[in-house]
Protein backbone atom coordinates (compact mmCIF):
# COMPACT_ATOMS: atom_id res chain seq x y z
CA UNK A 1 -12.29 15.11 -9.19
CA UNK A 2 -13.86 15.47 -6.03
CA UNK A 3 -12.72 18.03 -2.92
CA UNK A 4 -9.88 17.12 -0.68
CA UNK A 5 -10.12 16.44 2.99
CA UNK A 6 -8.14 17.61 5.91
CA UNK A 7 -6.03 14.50 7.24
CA UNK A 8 -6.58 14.32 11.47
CA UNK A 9 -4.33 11.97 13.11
CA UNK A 10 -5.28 8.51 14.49
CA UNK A 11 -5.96 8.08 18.06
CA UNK A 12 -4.74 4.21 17.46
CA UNK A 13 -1.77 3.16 16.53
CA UNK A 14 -2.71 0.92 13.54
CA UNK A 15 -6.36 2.29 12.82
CA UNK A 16 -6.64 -0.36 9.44
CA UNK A 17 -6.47 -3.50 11.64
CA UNK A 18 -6.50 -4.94 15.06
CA UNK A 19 -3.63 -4.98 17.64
CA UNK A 20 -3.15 -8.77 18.54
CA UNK A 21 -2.80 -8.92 22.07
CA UNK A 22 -0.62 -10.74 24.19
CA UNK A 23 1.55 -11.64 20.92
CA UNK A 24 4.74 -9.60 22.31
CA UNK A 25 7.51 -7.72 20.91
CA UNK A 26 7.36 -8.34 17.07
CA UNK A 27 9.67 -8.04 14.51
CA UNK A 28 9.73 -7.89 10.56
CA UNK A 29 11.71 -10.89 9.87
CA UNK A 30 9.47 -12.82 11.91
CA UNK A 31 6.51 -11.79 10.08
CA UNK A 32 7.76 -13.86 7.27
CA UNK A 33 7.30 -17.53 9.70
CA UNK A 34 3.80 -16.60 11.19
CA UNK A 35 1.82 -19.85 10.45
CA UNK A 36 -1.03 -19.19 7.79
CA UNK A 37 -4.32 -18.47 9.47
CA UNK A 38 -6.68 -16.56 6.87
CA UNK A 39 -5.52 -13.64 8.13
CA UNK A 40 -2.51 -11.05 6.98
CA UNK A 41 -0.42 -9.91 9.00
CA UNK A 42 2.07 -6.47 9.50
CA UNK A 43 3.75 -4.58 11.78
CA UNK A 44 3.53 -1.34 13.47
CA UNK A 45 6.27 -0.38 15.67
CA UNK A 46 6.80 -3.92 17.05
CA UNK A 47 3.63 -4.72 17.35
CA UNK A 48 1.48 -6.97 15.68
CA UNK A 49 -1.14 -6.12 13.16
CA UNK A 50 -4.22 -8.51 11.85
CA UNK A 51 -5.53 -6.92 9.00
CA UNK A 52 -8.59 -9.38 7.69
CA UNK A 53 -8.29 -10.75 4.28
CA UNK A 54 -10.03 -9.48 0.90
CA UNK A 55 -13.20 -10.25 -1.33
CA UNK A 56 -13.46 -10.84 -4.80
CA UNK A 57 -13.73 -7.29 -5.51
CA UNK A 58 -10.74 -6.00 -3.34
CA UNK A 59 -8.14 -8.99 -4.77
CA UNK A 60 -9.57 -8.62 -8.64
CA UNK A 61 -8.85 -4.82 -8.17
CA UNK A 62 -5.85 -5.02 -7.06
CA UNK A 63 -4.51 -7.65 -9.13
CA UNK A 64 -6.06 -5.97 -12.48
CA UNK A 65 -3.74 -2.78 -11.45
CA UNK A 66 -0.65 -5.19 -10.25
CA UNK A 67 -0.21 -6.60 -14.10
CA UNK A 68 -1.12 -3.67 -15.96
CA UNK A 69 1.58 -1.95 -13.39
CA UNK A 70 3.84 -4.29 -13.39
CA UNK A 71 4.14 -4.91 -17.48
CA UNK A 72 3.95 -1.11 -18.02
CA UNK A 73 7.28 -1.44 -15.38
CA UNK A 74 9.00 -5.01 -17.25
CA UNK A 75 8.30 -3.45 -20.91
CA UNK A 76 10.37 0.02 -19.88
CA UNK A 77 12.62 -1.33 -17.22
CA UNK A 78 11.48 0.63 -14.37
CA UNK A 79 12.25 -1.31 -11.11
CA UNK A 80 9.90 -4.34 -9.73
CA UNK A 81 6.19 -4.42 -8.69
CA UNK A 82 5.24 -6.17 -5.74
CA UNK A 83 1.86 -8.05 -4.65
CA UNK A 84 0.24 -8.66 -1.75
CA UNK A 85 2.61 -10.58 -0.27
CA UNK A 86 5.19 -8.18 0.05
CA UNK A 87 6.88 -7.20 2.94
CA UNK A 88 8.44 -3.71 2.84
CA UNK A 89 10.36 -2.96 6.37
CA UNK A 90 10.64 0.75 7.07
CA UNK A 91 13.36 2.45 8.48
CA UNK A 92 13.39 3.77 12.17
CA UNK A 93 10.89 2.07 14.28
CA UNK A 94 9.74 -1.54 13.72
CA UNK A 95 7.51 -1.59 10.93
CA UNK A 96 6.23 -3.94 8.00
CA UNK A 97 3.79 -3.30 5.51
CA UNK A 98 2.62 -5.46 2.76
CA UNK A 99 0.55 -3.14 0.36
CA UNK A 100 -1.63 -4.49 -2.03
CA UNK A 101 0.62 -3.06 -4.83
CA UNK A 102 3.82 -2.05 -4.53
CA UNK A 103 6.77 -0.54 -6.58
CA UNK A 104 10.18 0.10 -5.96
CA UNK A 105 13.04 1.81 -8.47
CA UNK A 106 15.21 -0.27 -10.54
CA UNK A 107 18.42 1.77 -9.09
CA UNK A 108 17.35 0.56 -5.15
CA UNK A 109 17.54 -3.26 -6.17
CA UNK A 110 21.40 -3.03 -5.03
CA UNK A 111 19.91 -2.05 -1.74
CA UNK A 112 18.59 -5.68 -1.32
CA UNK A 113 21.18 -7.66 -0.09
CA UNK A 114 18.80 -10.86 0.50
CA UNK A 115 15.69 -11.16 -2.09
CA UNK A 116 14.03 -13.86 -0.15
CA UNK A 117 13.89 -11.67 3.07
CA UNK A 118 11.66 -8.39 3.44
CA UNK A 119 12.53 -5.06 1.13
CA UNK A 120 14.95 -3.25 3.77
CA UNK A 121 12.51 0.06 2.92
CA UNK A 122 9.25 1.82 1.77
CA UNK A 123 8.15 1.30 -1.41
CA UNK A 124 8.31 4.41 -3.81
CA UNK A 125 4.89 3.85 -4.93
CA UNK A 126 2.51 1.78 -2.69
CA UNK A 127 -1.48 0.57 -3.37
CA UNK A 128 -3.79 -0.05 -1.28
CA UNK A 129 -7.59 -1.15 -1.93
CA UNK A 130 -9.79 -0.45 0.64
CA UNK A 131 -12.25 -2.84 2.21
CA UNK A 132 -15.96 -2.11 3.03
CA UNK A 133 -14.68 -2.45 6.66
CA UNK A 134 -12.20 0.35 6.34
CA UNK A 135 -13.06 3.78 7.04
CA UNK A 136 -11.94 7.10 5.49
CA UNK A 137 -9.95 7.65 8.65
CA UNK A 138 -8.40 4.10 8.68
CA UNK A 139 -6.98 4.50 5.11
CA UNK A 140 -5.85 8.05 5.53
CA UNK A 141 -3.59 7.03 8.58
CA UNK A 142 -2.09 4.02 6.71
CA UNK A 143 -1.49 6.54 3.78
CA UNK A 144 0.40 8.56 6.28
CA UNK A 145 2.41 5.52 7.19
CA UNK A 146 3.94 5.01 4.03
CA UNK A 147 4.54 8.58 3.56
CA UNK A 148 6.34 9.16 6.57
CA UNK A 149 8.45 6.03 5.78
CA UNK A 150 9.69 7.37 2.63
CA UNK A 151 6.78 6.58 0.23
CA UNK A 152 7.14 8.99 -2.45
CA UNK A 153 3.26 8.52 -4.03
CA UNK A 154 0.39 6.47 -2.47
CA UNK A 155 -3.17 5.13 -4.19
CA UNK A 156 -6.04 4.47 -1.84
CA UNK A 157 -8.65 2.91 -4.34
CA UNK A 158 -12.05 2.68 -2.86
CA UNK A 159 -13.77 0.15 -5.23
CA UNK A 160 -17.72 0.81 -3.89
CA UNK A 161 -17.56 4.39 -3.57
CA UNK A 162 -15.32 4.13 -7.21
CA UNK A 163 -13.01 6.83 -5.84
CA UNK A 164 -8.96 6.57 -5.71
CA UNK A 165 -7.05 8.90 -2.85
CA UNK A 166 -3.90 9.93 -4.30
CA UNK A 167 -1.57 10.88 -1.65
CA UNK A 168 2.13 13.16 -1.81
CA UNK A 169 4.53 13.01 1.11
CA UNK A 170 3.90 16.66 1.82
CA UNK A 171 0.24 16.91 1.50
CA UNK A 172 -2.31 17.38 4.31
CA UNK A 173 -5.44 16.20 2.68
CA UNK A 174 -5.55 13.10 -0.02
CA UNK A 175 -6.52 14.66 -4.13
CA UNK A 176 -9.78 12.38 -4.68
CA UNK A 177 -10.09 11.25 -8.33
CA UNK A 178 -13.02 9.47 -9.81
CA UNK A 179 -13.99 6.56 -11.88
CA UNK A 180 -13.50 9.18 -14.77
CA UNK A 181 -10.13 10.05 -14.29
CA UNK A 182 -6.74 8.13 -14.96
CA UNK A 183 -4.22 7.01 -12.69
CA UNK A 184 -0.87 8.94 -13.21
CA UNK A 185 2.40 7.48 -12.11
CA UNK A 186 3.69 11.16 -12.21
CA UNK A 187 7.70 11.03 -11.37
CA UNK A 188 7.53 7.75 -9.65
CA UNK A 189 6.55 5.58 -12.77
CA UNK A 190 6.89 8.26 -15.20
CA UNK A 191 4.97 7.42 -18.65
CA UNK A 192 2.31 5.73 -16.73
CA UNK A 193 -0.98 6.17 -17.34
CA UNK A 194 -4.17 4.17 -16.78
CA UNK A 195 -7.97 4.53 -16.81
CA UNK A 196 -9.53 4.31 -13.48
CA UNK A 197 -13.06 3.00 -14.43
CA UNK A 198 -11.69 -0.75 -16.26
CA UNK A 199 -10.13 -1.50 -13.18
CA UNK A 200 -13.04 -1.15 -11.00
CA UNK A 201 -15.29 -3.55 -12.60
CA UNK A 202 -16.13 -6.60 -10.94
């Protein structure tokens, strides 16, 4: 386990990505009927957000923790475990994120009135894998994001520097684990448990 950093907040609004200009007041719902370009998409307090797409390393990363996650969550009926391609809308300003991985409790699916339009909050746990064109600063201010949207634990895997950010809603600097240690679901996905190192391998 590595030493933690002191968190300094971004001078952009959505350091992670790129502001798309002239696009205009955005919302959530109309993330969901943006025409497929190669890129993804999110929003950031009504504006809109290209984030570029992943490599093989990012998506097999992500996708190895997404089913060991999500059967850990099925097998012990947890709540539900989100890909990519969810769209979590936080409360307050206008904001979407779709993290890599997500996870919400089992209790908060009466909270979804429509399950073919974005989850109407944070998730309780939410993944993101970093990409080589992401800095330290970047990731930090998206983990920040989550937390101050109700997030209750956030992962921030860094596959080349095989390093995972583990992020509370209170703390001021990220713990760093290493390809060593485990991932912990602590209270959020309690019982869960998983080697670090296995998912990094690409």
């Amino acid at each position: 386990m590595s030493e933690a950093r002191t968190y300094h907040p971004p001078r952009t609004l959505a350091p992670w990505g790129d502001i798309v200009p002239d696009a205009g007041p955005m919302t959530v719902e109309k993330l969901l009927a943006l025409p497929d370009d190669g890129w993804r998409y999110e929003v950031v307090e009504g504006m809109l957000i290209r984030v570029a797409g992943s490599g093989l390393r990012a998506t097999t990363v992500a996708r190895r923790l997404g089913a060991r996650l999500g059967d850990f969550v099925d097998d012990h009926g947890l709540g539900f475990v989100s890909t990519a391609d969810g769209v979590y809308r936080f409360p307050g300003a206008e904001t979407g994120l779709l993290p890599d991985v997500g996870f919400i409790y089992a209790s908060r699916r009466a909270l979804i009135v429509d399950v073919d339009k974005p989850i109407p909050f944070a998730p309780d746990l939410a993944v993101e894998v970093a990409s080589p064109s992401q800095s330290q600063g970047d990731m930090d201010a998206k983990a920040r994001q989550y937390l101050d949207g109700g997030t209750s634990l956030v992962w921030i895997i860094w596959p080349l520097r095989q390093e995972v950010d583990v992020w509370h809603p209170h703390d001021n600097t990220p713990t760093t684990l290493s390809a060593a240690d485990r991932l912990d679901g602590e209270q959020v996905v309690p019982g869960f448990s998983h080697p670090i190192a296995p998912l990094l391998v690409v």
